[in-house]
C-alpha atoms as a PDB file:
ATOM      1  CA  UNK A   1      71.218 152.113 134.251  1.00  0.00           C
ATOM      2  CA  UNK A   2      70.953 150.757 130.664  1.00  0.00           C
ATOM      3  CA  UNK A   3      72.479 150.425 127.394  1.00  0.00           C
ATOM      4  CA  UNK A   4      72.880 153.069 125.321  1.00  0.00           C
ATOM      5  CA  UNK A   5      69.129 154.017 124.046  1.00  0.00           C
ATOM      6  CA  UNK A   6      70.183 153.713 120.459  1.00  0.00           C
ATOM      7  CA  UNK A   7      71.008 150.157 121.282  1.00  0.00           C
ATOM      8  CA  UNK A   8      68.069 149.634 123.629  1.00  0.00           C
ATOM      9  CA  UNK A   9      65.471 150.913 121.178  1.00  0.00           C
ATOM     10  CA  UNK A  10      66.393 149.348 118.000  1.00  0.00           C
ATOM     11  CA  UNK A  11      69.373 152.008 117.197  1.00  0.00           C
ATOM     12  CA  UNK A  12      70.319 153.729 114.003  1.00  0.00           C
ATOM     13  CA  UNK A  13      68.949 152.083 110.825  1.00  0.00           C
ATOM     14  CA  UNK A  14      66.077 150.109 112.762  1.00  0.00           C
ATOM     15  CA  UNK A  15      62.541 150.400 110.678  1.00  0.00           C
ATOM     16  CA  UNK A  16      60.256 153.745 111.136  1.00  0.00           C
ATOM     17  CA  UNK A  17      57.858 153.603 114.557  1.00  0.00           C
ATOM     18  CA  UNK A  18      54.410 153.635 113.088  1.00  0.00           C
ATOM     19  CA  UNK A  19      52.320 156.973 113.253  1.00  0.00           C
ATOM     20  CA  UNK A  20      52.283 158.133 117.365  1.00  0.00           C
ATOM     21  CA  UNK A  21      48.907 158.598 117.139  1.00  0.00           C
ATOM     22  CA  UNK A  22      47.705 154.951 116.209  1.00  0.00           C
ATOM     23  CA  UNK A  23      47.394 152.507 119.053  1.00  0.00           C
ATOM     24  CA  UNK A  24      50.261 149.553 118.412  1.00  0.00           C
ATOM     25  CA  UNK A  25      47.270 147.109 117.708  1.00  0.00           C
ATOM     26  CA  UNK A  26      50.252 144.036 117.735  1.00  0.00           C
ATOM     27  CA  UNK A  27      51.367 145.182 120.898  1.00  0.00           C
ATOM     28  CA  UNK A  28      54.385 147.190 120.337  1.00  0.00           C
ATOM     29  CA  UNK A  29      56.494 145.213 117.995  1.00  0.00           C
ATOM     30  CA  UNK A  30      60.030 146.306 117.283  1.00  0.00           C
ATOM     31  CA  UNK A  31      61.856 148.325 120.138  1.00  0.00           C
ATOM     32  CA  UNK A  32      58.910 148.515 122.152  1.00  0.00           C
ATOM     33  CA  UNK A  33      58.871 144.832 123.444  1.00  0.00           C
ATOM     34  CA  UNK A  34      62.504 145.326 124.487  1.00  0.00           C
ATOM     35  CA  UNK A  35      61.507 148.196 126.257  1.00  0.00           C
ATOM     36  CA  UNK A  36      61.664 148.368 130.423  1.00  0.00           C
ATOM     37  CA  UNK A  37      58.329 150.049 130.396  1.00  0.00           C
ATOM     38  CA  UNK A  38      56.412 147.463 128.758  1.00  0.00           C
ATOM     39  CA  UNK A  39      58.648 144.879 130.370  1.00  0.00           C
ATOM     40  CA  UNK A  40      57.917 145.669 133.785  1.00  0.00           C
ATOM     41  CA  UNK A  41      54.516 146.154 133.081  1.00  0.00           C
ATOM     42  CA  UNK A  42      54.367 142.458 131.710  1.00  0.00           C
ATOM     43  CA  UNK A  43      56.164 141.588 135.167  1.00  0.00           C
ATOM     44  CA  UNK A  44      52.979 142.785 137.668  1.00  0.00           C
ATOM     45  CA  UNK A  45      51.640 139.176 137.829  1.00  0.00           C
ATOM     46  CA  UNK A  46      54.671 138.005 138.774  1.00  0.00           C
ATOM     47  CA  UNK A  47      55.487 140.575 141.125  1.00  0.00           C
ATOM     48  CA  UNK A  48      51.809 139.879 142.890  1.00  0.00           C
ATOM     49  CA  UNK A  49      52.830 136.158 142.976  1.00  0.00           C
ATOM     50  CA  UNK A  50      55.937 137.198 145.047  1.00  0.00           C
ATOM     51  CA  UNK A  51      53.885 139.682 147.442  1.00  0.00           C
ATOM     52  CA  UNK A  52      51.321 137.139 148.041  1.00  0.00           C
ATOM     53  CA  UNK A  53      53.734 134.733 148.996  1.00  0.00           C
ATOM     54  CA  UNK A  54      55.917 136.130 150.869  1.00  0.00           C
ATOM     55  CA  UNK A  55      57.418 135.917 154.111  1.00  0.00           C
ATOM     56  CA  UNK A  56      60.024 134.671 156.146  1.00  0.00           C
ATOM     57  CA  UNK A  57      61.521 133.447 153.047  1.00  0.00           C
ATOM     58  CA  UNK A  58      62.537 135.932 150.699  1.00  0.00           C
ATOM     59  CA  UNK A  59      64.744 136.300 147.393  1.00  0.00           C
ATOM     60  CA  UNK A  60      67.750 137.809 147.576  1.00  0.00           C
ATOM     61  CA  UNK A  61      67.857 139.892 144.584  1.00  0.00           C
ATOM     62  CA  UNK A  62      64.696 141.504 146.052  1.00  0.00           C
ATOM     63  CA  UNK A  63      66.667 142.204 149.802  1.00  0.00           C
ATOM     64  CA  UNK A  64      69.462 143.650 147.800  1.00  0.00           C
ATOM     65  CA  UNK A  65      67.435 146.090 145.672  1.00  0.00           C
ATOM     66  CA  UNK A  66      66.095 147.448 148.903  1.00  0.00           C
ATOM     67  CA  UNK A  67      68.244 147.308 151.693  1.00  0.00           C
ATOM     68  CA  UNK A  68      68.819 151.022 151.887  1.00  0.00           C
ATOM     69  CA  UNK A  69      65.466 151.288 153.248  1.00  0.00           C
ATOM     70  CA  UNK A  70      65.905 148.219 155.805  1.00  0.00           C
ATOM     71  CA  UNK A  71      68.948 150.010 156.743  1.00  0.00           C
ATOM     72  CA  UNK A  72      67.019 153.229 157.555  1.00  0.00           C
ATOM     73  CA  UNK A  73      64.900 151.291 159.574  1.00  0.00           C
ATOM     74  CA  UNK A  74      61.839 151.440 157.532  1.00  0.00           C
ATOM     75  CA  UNK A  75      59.595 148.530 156.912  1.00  0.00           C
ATOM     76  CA  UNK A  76      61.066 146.219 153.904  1.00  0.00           C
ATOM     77  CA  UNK A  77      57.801 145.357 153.254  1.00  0.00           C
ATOM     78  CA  UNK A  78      56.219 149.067 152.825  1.00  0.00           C
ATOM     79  CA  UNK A  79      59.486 150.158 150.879  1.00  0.00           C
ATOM     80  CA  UNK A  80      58.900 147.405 148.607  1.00  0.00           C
ATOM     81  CA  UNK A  81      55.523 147.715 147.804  1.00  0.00           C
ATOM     82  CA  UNK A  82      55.553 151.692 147.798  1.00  0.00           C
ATOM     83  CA  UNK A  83      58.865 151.727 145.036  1.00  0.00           C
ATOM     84  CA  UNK A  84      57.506 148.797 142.975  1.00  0.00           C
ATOM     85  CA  UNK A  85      53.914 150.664 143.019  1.00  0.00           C
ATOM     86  CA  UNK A  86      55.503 154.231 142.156  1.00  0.00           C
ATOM     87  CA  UNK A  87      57.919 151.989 139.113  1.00  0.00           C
ATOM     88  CA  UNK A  88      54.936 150.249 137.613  1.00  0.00           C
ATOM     89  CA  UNK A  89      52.816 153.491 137.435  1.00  0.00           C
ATOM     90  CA  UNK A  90      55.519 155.484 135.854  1.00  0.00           C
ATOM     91  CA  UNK A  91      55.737 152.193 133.183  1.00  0.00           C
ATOM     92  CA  UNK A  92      51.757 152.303 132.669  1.00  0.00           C
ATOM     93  CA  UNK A  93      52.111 155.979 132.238  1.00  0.00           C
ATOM     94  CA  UNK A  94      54.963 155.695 129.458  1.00  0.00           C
ATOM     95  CA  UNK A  95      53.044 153.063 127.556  1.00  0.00           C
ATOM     96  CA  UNK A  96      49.655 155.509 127.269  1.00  0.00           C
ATOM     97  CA  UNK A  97      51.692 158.139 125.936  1.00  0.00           C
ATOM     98  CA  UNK A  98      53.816 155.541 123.541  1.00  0.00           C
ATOM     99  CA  UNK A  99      50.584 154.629 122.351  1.00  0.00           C
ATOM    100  CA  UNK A 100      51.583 150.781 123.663  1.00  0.00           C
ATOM    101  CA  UNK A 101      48.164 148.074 123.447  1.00  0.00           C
ATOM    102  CA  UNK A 102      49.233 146.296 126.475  1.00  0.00           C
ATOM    103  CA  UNK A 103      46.915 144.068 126.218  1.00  0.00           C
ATOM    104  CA  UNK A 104      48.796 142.190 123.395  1.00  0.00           C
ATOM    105  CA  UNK A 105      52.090 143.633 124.497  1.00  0.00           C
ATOM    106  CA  UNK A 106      52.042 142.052 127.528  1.00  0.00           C
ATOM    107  CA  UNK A 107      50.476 138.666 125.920  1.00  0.00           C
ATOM    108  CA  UNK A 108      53.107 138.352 122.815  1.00  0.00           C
ATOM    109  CA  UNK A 109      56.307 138.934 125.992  1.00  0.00           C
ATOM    110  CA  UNK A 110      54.442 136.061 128.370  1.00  0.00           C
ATOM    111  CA  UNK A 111      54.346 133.958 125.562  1.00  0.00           C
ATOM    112  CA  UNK A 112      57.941 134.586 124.245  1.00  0.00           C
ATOM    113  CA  UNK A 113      58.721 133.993 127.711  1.00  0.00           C
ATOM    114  CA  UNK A 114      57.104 130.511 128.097  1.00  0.00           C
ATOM    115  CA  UNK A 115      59.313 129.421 124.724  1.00  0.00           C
ATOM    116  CA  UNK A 116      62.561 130.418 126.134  1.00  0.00           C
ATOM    117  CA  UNK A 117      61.638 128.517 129.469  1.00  0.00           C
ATOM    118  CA  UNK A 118      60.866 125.726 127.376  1.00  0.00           C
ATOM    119  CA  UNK A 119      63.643 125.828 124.888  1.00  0.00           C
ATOM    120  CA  UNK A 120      65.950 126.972 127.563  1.00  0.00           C
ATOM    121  CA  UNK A 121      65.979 123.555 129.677  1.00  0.00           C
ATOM    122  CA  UNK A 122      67.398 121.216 126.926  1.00  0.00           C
ATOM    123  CA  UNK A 123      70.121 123.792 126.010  1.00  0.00           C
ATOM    124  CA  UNK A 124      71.199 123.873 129.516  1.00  0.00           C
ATOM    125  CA  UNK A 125      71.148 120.103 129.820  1.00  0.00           C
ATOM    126  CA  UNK A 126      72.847 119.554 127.065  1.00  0.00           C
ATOM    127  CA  UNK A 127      75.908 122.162 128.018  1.00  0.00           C
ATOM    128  CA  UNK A 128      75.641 120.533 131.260  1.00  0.00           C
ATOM    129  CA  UNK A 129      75.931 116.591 129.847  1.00  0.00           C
ATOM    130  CA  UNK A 130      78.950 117.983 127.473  1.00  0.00           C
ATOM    131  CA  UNK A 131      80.605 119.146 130.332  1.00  0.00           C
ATOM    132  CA  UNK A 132      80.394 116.158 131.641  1.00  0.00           C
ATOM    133  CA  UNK A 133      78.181 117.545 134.849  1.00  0.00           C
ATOM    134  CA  UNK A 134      75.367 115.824 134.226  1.00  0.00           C
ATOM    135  CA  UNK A 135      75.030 113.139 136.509  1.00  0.00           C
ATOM    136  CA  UNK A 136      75.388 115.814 139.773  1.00  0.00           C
ATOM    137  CA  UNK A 137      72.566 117.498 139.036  1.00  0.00           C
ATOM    138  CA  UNK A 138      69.242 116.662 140.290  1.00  0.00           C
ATOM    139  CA  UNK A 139      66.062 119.048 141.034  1.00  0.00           C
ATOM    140  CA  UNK A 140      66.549 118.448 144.890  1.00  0.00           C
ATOM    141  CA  UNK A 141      69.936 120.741 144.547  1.00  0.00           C
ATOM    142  CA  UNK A 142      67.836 123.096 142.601  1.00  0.00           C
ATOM    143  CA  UNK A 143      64.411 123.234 144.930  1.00  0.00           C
ATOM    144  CA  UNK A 144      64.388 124.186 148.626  1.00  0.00           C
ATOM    145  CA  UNK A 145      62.363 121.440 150.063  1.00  0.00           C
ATOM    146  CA  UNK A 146      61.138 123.529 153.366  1.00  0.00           C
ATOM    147  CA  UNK A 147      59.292 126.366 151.777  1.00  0.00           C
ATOM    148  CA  UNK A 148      55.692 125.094 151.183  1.00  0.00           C
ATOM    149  CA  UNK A 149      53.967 124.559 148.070  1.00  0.00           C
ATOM    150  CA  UNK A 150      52.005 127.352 147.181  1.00  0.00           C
ATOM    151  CA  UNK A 151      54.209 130.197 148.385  1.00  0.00           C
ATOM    152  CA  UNK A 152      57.699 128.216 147.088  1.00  0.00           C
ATOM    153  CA  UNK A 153      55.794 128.872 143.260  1.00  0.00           C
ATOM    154  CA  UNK A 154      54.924 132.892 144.000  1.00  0.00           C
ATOM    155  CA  UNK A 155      58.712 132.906 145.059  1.00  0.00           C
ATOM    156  CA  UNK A 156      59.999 131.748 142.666  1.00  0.00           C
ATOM    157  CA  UNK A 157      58.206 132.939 140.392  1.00  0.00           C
ATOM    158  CA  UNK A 158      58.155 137.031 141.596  1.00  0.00           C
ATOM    159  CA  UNK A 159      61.885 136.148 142.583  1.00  0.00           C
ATOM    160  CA  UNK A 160      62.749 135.870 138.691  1.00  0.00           C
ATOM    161  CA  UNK A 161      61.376 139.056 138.423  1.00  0.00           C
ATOM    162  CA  UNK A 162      63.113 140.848 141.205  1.00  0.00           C
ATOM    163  CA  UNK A 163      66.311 138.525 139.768  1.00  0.00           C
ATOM    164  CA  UNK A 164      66.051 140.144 136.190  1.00  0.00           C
ATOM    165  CA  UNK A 165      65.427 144.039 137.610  1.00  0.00           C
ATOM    166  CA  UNK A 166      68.655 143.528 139.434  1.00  0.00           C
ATOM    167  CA  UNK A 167      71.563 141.455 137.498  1.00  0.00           C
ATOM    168  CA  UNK A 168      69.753 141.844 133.563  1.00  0.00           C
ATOM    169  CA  UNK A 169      68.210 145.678 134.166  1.00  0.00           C
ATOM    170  CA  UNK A 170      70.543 146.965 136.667  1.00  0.00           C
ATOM    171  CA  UNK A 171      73.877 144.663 136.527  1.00  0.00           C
ATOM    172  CA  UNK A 172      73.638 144.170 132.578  1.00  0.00           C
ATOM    173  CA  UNK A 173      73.471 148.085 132.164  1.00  0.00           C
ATOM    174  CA  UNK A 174      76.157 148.340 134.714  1.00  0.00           C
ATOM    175  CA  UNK A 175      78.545 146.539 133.003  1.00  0.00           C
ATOM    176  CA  UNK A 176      77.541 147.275 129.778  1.00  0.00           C
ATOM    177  CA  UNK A 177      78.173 151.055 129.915  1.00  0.00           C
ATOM    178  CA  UNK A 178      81.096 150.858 131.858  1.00  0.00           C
ATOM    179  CA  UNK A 179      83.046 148.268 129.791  1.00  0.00           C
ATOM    180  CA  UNK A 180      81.752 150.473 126.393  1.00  0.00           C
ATOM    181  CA  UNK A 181      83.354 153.877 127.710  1.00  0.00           C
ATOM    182  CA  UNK A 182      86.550 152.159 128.692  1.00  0.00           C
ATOM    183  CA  UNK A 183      86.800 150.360 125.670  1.00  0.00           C
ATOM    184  CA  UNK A 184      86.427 153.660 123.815  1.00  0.00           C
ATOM    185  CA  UNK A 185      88.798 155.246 126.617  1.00  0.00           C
ATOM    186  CA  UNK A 186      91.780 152.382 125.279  1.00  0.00           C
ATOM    187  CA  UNK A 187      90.861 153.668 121.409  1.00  0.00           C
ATOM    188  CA  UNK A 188      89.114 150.631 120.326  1.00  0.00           C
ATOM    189  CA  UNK A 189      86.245 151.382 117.526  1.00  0.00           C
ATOM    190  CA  UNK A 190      82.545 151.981 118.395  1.00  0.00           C
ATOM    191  CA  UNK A 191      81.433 148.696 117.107  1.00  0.00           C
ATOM    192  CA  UNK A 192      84.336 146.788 118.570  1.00  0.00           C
ATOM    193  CA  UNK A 193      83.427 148.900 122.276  1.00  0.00           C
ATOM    194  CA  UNK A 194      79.880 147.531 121.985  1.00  0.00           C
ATOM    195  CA  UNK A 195      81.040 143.898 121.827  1.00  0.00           C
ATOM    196  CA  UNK A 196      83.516 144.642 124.799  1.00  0.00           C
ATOM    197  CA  UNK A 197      80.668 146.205 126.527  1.00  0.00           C
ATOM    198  CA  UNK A 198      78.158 143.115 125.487  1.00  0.00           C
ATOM    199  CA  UNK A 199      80.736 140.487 126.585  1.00  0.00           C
ATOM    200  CA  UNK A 200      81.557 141.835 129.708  1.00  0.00           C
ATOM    201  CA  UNK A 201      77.545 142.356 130.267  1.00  0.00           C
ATOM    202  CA  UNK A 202      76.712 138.545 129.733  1.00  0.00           C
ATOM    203  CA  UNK A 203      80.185 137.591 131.450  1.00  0.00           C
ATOM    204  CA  UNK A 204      79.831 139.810 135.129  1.00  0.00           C
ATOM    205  CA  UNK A 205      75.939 139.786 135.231  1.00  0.00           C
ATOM    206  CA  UNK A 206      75.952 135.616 135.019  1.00  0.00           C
ATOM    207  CA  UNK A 207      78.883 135.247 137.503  1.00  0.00           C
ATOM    208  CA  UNK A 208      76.779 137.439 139.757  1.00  0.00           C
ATOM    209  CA  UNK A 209      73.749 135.626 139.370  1.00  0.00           C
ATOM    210  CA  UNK A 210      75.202 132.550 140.369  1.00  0.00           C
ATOM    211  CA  UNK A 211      77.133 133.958 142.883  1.00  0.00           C
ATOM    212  CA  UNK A 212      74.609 135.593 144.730  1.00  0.00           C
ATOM    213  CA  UNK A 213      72.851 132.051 145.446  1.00  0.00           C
ATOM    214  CA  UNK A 214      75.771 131.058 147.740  1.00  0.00           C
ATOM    215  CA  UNK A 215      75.980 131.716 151.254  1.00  0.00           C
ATOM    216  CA  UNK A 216      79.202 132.922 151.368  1.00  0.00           C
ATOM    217  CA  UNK A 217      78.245 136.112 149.372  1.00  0.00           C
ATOM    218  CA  UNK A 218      74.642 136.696 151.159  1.00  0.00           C
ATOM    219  CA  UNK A 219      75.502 136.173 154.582  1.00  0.00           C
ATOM    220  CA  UNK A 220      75.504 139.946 154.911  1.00  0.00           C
ATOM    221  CA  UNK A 221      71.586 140.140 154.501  1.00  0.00           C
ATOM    222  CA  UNK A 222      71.261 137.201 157.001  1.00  0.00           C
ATOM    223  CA  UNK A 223      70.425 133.914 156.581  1.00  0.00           C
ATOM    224  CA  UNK A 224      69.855 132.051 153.312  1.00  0.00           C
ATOM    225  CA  UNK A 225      71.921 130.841 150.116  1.00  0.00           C
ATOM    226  CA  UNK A 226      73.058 127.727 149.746  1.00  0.00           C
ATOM    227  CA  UNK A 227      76.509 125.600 149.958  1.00  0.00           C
ATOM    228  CA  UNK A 228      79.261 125.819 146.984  1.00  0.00           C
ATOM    229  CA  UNK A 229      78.342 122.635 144.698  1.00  0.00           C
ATOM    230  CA  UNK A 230      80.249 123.176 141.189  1.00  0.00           C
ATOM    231  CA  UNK A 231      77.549 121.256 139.454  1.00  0.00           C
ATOM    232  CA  UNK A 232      74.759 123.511 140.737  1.00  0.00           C
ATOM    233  CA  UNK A 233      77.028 126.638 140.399  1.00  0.00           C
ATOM    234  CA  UNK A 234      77.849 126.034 136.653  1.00  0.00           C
ATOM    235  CA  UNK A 235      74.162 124.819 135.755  1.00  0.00           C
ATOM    236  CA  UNK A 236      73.400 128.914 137.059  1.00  0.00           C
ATOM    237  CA  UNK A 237      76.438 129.805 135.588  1.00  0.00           C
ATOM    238  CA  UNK A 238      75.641 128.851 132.238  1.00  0.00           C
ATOM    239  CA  UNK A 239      71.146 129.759 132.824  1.00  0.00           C
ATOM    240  CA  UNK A 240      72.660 133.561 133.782  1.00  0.00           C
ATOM    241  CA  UNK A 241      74.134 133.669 130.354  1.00  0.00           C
ATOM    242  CA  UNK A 242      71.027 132.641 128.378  1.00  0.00           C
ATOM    243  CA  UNK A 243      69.301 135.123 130.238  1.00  0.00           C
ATOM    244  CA  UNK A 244      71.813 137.814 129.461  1.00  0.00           C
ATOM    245  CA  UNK A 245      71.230 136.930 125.910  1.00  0.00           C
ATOM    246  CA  UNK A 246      67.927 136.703 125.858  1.00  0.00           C
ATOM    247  CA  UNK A 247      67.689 140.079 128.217  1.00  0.00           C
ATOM    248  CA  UNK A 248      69.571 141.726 125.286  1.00  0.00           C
ATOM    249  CA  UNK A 249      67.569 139.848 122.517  1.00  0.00           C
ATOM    250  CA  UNK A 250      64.130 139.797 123.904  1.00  0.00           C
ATOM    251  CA  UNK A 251      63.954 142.563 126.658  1.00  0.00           C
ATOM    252  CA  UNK A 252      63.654 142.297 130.456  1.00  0.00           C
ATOM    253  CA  UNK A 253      60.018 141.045 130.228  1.00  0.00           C
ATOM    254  CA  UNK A 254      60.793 137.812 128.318  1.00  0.00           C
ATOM    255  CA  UNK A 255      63.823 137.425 130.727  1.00  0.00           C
ATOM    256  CA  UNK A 256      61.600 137.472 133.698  1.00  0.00           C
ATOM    257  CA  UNK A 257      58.662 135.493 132.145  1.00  0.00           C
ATOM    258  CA  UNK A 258      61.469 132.918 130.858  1.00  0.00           C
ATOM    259  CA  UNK A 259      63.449 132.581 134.185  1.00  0.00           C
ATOM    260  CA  UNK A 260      60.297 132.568 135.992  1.00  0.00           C
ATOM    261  CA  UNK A 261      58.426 129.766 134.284  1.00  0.00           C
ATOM    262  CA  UNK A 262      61.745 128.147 134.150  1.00  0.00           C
ATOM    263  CA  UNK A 263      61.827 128.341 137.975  1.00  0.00           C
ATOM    264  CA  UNK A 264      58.196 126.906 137.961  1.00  0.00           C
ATOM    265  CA  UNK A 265      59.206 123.483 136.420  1.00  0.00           C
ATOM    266  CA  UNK A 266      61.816 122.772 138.375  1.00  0.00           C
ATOM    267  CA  UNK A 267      59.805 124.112 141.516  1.00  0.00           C
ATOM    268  CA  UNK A 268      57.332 121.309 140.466  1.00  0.00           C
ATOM    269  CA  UNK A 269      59.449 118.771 139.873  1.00  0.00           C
ATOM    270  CA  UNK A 270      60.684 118.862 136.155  1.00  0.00           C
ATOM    271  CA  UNK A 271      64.344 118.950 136.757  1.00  0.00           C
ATOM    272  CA  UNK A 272      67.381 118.375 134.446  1.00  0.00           C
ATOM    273  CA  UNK A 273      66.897 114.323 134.881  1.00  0.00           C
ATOM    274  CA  UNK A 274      63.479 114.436 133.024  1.00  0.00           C
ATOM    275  CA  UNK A 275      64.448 117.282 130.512  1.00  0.00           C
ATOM    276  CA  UNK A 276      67.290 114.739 129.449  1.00  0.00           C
END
């Protein structure tokens, strides 16, 4: 579930789409970057990262989105493959008949992507230092140190992805539409509902992110998470609400390319005491 489309695709008063029959030749500016089609579309190499690492080891998000079929007793890994095939064929398909050039579509979200990973570091280790957090914080608390090289980066890299489709796509929408209607429910103004829906979007989709690293919430899908540490929990805390923002801003594919490049650094070893 979404926003409302209006919101999603540039809403009321956005700028004319350019003639349907004309191929976007920069990529689908405007709406169409935000768009989940073109966004999941720019999210394949990440999801092929993920599939060719994994294994024993897997993100949560991803066991979540598909634990109905576990339950059912069918194989995670052909449930997987076989939904994420059918979604991405059903995005290529919408972005033929949108007239979408994914070629720069795709290239324009990977590189919006790498600038929030880059830009989003410093912001989060400077919320962290003026909380006073800083200090607790290392890349060891951030990086599991058992997963091997290789397959730790197509984790955490298709992870992000998974991540995004789950709390941003999925949670965001959630939350959004829900807090919206109620709002308008209580009497409060359109505009005023959006914010309520908006706030309550970036609020419950971030608290779920970083709950949904800790062991006491996943223990139901079996191993995994990690420990309560407040430092740790607040440094997700506060990266699930720039990806909220940047969700809404950007789209889901510059969420995903973000988080996931994001994930990358400190995978490799760039955590928050060399971004300070």
């Amino acid at each position: 579930m979404s926003p409302d489309p209006e919101d999603w695709e540039g809403g009321e008063g956005s700028e004319p789409e350019p003639d349907p029959g004309d191929w976007h030749p920069e990529g689908a500016d405007r709406a169409h970057l935000r768009s989940l089609s073109l966004g999941l579309m720019s999210m394949v190499p990440l999801l092929v990262a993920y599939e060719l690492a994994a294994g024993d080891q897997r993100n949560t998000a991803e066991v979540v989105l598909f634990h109905p079929g576990a339950l059912a007793g069918l194989s995670p890994e052909l449930v997987r493959r076989g939904a994420m095939a059918v979604a991405v064929a059903a995005a290529a398909v919408l972005c033929f008949t949108r007239r979408i050039a994914l070629g720069p579509g795709v290239g324009r979200i990977v590189a919006e992507g790498l600038g929030g990973a880059i830009v989003g570091g410093p912001v989060l280790v400077a919320a962290m230092s003026w909380l006073g957090a800083e200090g607790v914080l290392t890349s060891r608390g951030l990086r599991p140190e058992e997963v091997p090289a290789l397959a730790g980066a197509g984790l955490v890299l298709g992870g992000a992805a998974y991540e995004e489709l789950l709390w941003r796509v999925g949670g965001f929408g959630l939350s959004y539409t829900v807090a919206r209607r109620l709002a308008r429910f209580w009497g409060l103004g359109r505009r005023a509902a959006r914010w309520v829906g908006e706030t309550a979007g970036v609020a419950g989709t971030a608290v779920a992110f970083a709950g949904f690293h800790l062991a006491v919430f996943t223990a139901w899908l079996g191993p995994g998470g990690e420990a309560f540490d407040p430092a740790v929990f607040t440094w997700r805390l506060l990266a699930g609400i720039l990806l909220a923002v940047g969700f809404r801003w950007r789209g889901p594919g510059v969420a995903a390319w973000a988080h996931g490049l994001f994930n990358l650094a400190l995978w490799i070893g760039v955590g928050p005491e060399v971004l300070a």
